[in-house]
N, C-alpha and C. Protein backbone atom coordinates (compact mmCIF):
# COMPACT_ATOMS: atom_id res chain seq x y z
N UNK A 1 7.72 22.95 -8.44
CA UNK A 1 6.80 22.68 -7.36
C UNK A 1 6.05 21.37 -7.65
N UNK A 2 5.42 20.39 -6.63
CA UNK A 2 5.36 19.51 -6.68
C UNK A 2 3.70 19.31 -6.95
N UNK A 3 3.15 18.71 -7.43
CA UNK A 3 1.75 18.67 -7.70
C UNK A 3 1.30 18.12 -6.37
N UNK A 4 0.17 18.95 -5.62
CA UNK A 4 -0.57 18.59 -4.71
C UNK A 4 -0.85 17.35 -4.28
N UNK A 5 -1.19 16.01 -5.12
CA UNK A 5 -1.43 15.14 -5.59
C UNK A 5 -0.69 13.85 -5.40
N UNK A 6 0.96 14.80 -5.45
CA UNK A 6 2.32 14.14 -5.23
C UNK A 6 2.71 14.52 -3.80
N UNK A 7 2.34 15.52 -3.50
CA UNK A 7 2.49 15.68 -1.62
C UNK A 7 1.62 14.73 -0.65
N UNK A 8 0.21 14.45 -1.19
CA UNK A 8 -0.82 13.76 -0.39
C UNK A 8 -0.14 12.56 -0.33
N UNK A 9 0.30 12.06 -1.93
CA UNK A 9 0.67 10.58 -1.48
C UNK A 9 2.00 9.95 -1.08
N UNK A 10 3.04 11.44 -0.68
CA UNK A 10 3.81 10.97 0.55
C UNK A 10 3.97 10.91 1.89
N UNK A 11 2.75 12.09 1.75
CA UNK A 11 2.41 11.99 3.64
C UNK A 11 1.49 10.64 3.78
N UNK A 12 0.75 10.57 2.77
CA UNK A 12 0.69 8.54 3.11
C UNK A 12 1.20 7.68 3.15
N UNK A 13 1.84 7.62 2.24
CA UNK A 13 3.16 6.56 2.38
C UNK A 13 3.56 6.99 3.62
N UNK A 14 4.31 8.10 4.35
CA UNK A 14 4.60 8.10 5.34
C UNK A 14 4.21 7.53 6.71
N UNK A 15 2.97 7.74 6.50
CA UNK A 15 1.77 7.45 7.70
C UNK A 15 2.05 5.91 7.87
N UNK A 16 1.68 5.30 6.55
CA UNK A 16 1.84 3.83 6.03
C UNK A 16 3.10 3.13 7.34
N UNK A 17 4.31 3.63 6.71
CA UNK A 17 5.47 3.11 6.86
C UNK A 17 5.96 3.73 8.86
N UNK A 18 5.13 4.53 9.05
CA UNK A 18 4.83 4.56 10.62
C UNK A 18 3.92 3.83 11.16
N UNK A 19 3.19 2.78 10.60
CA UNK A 19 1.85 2.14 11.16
C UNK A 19 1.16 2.96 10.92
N UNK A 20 0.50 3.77 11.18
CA UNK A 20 -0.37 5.04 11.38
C UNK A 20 -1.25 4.88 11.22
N UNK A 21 -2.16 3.45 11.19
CA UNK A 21 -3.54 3.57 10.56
C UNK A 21 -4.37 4.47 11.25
N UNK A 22 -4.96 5.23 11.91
CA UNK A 22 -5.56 6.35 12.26
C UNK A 22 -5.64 7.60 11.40
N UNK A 23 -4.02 7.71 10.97
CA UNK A 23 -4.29 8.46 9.94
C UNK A 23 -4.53 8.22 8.81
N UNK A 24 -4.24 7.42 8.39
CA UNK A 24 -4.53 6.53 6.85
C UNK A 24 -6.44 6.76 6.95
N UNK A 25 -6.70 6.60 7.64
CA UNK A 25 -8.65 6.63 7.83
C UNK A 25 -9.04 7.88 8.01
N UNK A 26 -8.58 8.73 8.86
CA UNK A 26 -9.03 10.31 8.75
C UNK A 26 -8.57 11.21 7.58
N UNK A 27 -6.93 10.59 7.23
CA UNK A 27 -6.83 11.96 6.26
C UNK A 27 -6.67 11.03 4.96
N UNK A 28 -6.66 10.17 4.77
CA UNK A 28 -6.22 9.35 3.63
C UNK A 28 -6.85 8.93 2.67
N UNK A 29 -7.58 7.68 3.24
CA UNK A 29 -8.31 6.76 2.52
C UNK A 29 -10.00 7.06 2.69
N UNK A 30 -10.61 7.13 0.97
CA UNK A 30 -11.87 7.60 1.39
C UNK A 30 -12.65 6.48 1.84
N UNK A 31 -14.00 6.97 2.36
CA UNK A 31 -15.11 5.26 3.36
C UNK A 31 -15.23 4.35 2.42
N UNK A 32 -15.22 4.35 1.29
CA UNK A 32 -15.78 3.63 0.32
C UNK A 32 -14.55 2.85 -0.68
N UNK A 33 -13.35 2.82 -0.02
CA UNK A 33 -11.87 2.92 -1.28
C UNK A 33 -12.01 1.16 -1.37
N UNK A 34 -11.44 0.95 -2.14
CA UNK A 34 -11.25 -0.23 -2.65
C UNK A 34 -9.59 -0.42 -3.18
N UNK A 35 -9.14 -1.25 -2.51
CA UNK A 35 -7.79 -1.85 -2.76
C UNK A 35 -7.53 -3.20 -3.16
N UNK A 36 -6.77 -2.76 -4.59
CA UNK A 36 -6.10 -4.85 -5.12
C UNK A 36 -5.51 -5.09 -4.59
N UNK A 37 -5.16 -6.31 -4.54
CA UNK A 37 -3.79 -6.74 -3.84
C UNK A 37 -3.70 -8.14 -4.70
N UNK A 38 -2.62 -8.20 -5.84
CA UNK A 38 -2.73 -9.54 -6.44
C UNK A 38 -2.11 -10.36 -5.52
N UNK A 39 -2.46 -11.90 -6.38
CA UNK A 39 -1.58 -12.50 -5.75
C UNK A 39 -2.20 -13.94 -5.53
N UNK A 40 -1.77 -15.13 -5.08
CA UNK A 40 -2.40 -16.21 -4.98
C UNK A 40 -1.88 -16.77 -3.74
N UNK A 41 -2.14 -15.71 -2.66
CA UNK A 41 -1.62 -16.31 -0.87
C UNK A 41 -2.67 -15.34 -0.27
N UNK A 42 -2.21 -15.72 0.79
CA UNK A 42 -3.41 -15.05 1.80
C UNK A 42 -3.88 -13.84 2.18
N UNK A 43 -3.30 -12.42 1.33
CA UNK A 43 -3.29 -11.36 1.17
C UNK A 43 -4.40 -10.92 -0.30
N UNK A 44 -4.08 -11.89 -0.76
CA UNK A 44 -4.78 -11.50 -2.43
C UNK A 44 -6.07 -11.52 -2.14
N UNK A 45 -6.31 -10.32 -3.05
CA UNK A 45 -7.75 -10.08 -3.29
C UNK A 45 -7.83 -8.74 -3.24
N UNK A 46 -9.66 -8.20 -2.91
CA UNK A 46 -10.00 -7.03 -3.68
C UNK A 46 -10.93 -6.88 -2.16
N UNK A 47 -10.31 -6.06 -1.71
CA UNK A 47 -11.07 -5.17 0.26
C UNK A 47 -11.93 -4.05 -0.29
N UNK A 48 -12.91 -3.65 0.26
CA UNK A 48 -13.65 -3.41 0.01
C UNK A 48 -14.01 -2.23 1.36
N UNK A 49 -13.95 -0.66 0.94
CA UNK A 49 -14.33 0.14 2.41
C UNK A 49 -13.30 -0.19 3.57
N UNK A 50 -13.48 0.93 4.18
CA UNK A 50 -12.61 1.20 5.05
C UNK A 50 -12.37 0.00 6.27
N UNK A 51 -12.97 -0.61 6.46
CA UNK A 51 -12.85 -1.67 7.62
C UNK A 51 -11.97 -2.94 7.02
N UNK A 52 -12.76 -3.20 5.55
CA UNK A 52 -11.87 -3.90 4.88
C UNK A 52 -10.27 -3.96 4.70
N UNK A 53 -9.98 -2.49 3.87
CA UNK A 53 -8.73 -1.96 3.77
C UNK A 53 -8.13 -2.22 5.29
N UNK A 54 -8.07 -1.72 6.13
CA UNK A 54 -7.54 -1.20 7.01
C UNK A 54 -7.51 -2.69 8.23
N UNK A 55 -7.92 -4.10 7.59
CA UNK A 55 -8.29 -5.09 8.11
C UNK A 55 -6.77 -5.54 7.07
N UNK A 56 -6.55 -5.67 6.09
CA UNK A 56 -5.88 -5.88 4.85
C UNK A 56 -4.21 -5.40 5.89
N UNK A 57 -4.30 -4.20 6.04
CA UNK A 57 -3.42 -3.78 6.15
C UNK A 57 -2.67 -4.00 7.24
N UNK A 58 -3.27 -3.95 8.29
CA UNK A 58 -2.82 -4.69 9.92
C UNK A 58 -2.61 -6.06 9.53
N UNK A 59 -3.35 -7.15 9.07
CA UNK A 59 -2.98 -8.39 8.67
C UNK A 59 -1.52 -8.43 7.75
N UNK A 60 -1.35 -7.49 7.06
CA UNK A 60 -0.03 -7.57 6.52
C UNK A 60 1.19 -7.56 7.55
N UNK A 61 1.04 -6.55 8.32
CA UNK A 61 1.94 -6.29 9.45
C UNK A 61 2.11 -6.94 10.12
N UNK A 62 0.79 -7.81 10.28
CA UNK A 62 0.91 -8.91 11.57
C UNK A 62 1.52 -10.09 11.11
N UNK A 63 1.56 -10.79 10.22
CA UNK A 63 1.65 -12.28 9.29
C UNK A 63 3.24 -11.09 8.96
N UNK A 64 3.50 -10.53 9.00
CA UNK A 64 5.73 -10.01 9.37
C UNK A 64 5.79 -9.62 10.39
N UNK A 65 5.10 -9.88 11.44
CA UNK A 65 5.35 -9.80 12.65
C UNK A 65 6.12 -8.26 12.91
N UNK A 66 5.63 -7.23 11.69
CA UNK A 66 5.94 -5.68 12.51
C UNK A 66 7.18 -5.31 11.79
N UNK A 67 7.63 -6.43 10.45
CA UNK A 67 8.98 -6.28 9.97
C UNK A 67 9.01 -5.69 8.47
N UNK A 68 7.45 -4.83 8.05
CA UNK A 68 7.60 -4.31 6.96
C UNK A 68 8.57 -3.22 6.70
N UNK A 69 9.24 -2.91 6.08
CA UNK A 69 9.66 -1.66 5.92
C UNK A 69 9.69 -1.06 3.79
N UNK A 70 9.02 0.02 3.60
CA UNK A 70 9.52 0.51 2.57
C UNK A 70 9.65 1.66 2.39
N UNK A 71 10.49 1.53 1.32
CA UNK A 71 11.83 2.60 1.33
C UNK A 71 10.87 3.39 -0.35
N UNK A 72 10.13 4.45 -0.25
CA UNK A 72 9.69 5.39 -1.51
C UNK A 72 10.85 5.80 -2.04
N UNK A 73 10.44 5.34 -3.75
CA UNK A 73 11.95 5.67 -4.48
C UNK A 73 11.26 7.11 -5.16
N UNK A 74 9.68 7.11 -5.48
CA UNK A 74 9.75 8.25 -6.32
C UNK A 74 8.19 8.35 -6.22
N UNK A 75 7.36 9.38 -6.53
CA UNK A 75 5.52 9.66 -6.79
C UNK A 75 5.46 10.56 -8.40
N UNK A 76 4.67 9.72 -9.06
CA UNK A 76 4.28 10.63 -9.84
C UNK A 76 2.63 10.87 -10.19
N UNK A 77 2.26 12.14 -9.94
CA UNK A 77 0.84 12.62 -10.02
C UNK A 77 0.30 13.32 -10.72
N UNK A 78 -0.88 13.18 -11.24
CA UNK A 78 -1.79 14.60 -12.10
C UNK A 78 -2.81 14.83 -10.75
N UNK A 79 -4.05 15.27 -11.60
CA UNK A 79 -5.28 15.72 -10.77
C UNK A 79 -5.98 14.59 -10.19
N UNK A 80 -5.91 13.53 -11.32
CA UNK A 80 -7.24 12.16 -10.89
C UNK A 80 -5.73 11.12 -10.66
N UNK A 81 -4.72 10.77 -10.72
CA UNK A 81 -4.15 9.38 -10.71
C UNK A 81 -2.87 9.99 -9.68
N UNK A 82 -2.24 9.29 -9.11
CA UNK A 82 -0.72 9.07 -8.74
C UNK A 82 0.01 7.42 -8.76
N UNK A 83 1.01 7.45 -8.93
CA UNK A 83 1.98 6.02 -8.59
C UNK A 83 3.05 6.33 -7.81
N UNK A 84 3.10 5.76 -6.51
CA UNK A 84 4.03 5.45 -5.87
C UNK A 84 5.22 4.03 -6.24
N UNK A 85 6.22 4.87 -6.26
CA UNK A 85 7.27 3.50 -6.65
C UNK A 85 8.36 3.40 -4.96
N UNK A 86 8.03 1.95 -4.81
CA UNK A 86 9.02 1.73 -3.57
C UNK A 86 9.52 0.59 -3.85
N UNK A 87 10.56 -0.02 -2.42
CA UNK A 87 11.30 -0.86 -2.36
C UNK A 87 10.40 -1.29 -1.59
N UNK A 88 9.61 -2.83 -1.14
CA UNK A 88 9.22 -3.54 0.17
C UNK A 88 10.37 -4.36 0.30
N UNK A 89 10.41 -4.80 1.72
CA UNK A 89 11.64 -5.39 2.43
C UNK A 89 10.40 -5.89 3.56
N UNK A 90 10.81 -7.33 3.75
CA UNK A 90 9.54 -8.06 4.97
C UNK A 90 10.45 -9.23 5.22
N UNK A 91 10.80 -9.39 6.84
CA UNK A 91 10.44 -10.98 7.07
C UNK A 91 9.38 -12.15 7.19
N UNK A 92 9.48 -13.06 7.05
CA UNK A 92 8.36 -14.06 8.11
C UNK A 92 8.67 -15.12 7.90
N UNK A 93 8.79 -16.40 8.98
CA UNK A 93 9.17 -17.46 8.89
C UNK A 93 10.04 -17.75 8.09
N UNK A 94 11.27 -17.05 9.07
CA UNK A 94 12.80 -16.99 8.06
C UNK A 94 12.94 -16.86 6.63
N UNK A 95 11.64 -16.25 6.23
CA UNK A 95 12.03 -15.81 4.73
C UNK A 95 11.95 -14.40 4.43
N UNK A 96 12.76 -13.88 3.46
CA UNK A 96 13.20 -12.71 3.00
C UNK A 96 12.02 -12.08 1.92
N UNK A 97 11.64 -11.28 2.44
CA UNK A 97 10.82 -10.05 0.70
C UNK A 97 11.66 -9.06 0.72
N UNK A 98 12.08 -8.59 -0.64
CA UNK A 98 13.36 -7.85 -1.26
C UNK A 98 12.52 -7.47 -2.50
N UNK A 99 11.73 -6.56 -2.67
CA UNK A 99 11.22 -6.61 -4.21
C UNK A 99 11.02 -4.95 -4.87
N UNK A 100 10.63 -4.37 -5.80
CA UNK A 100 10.39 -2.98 -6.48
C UNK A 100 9.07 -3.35 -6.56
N UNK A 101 7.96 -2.72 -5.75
CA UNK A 101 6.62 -2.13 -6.04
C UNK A 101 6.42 -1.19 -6.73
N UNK A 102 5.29 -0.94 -6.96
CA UNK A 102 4.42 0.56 -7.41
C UNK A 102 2.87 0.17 -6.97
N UNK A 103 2.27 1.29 -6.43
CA UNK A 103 1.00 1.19 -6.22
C UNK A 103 0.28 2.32 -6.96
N UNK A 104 -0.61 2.37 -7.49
CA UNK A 104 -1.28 2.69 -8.97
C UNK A 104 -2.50 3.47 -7.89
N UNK A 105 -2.94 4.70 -7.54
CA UNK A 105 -4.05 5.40 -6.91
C UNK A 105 -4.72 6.07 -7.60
N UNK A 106 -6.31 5.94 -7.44
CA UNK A 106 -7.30 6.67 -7.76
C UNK A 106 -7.77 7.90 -7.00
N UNK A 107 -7.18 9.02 -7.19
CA UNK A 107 -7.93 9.99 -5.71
C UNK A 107 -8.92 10.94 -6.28
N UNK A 108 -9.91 11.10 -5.32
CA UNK A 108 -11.28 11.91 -5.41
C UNK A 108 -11.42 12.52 -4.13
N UNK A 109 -11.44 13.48 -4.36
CA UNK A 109 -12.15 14.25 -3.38
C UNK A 109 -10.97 14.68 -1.85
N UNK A 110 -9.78 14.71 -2.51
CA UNK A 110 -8.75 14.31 -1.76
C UNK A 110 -8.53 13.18 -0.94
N UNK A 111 -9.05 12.45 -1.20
CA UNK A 111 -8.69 11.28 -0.20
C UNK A 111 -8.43 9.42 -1.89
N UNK A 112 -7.49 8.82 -1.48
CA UNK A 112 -7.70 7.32 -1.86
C UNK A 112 -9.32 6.82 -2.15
N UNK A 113 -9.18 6.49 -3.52
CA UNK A 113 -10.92 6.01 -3.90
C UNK A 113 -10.52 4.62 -4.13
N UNK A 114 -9.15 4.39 -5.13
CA UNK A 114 -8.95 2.88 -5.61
C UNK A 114 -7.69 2.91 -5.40
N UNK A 115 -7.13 1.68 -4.99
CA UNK A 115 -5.77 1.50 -5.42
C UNK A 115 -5.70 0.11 -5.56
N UNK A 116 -4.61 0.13 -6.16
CA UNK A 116 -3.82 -1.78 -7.24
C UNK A 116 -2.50 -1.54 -6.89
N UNK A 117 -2.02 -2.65 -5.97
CA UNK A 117 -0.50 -2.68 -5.78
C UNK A 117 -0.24 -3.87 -6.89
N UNK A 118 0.96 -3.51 -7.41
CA UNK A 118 1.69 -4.22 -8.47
C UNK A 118 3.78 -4.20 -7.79
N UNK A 119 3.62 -5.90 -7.86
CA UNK A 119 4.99 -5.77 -7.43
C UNK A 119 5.82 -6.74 -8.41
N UNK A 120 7.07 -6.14 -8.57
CA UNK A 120 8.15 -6.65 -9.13
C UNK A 120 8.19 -8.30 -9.82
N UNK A 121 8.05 -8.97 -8.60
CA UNK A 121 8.16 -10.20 -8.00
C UNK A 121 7.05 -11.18 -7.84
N UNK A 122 5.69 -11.23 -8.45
CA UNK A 122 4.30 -11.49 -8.17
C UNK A 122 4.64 -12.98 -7.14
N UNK A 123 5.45 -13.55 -7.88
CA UNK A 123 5.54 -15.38 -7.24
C UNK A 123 6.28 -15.13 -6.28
N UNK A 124 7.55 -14.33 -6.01
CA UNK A 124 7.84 -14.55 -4.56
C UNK A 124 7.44 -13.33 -3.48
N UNK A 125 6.40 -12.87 -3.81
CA UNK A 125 5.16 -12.04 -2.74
C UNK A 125 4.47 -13.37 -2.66
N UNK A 126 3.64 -14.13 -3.57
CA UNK A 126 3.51 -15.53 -3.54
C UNK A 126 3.64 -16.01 -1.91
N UNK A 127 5.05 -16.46 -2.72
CA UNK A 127 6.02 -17.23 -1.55
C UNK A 127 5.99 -16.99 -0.48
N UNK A 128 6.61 -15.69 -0.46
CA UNK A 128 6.89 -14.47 1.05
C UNK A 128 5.37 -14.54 1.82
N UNK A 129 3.82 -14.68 1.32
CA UNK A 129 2.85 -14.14 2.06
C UNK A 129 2.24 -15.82 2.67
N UNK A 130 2.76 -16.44 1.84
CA UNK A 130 1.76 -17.85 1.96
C UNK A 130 2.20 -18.63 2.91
């Protein structure tokens, strides 16, 4: 059986990879979460609360014009941490993102408190966002 922990953070990912921000804010992400995003293009940095995040996240979608897609290879969870491992796949301005993520979560209280995406590829997320 799957740790609780490891179910929450595929019905997010799910939500995620449907657009879903509505649900990402009611059942997901707590008011106060804080998300990394490395990187040295126009995505990087450190959002701050829910308006932030969820500002972060539509801007991703929008700057690929709606062409994110990832593919969850695997979750692993305890009580306080999970990591999601995926594939991202993005166009924009005829360029290709092809890379192995993992995003690293803090959860409290059932919902997202922190998360740090870490990808494969740091320079051509780089490339791909800038």
């Amino acid at each position: 059986m799957a740790h609780p922990n490891e179910d929450f953070v595929r019905a997010a990912v799910e939500a995620f990879i449907r657009g879903d921000l509505d649900s990402l804010q009611g059942q997901f992400l707590a008011d106060d979460v804080v998300w990394h995003v490395p990187g040295q293009n126009p995505l990087g940095g450190e959002y701050t609360g829910m308006a932030q995040v969820l500002g972060y996240l539509s801007r991703a979608f929008q700057l690929a014009d709606g062409t994110v897609h990832m593919e969850l290879q695997d979750v692993l969870a305890n009580d306080r941490h999970a990591v999601a491992l995926f594939r991202s796949q993005a166009e924009r301005n005829g360029r290709q993102l092809d890379t192995f993520d993992a995003v690293i979560l803090r959860i409290e209280g059932g919902k997202m408190a922190e998360v740090w995406h870490r990808s494969e590829d740091p320079y051509a997320s780089d490339l791909f966002w800038s």
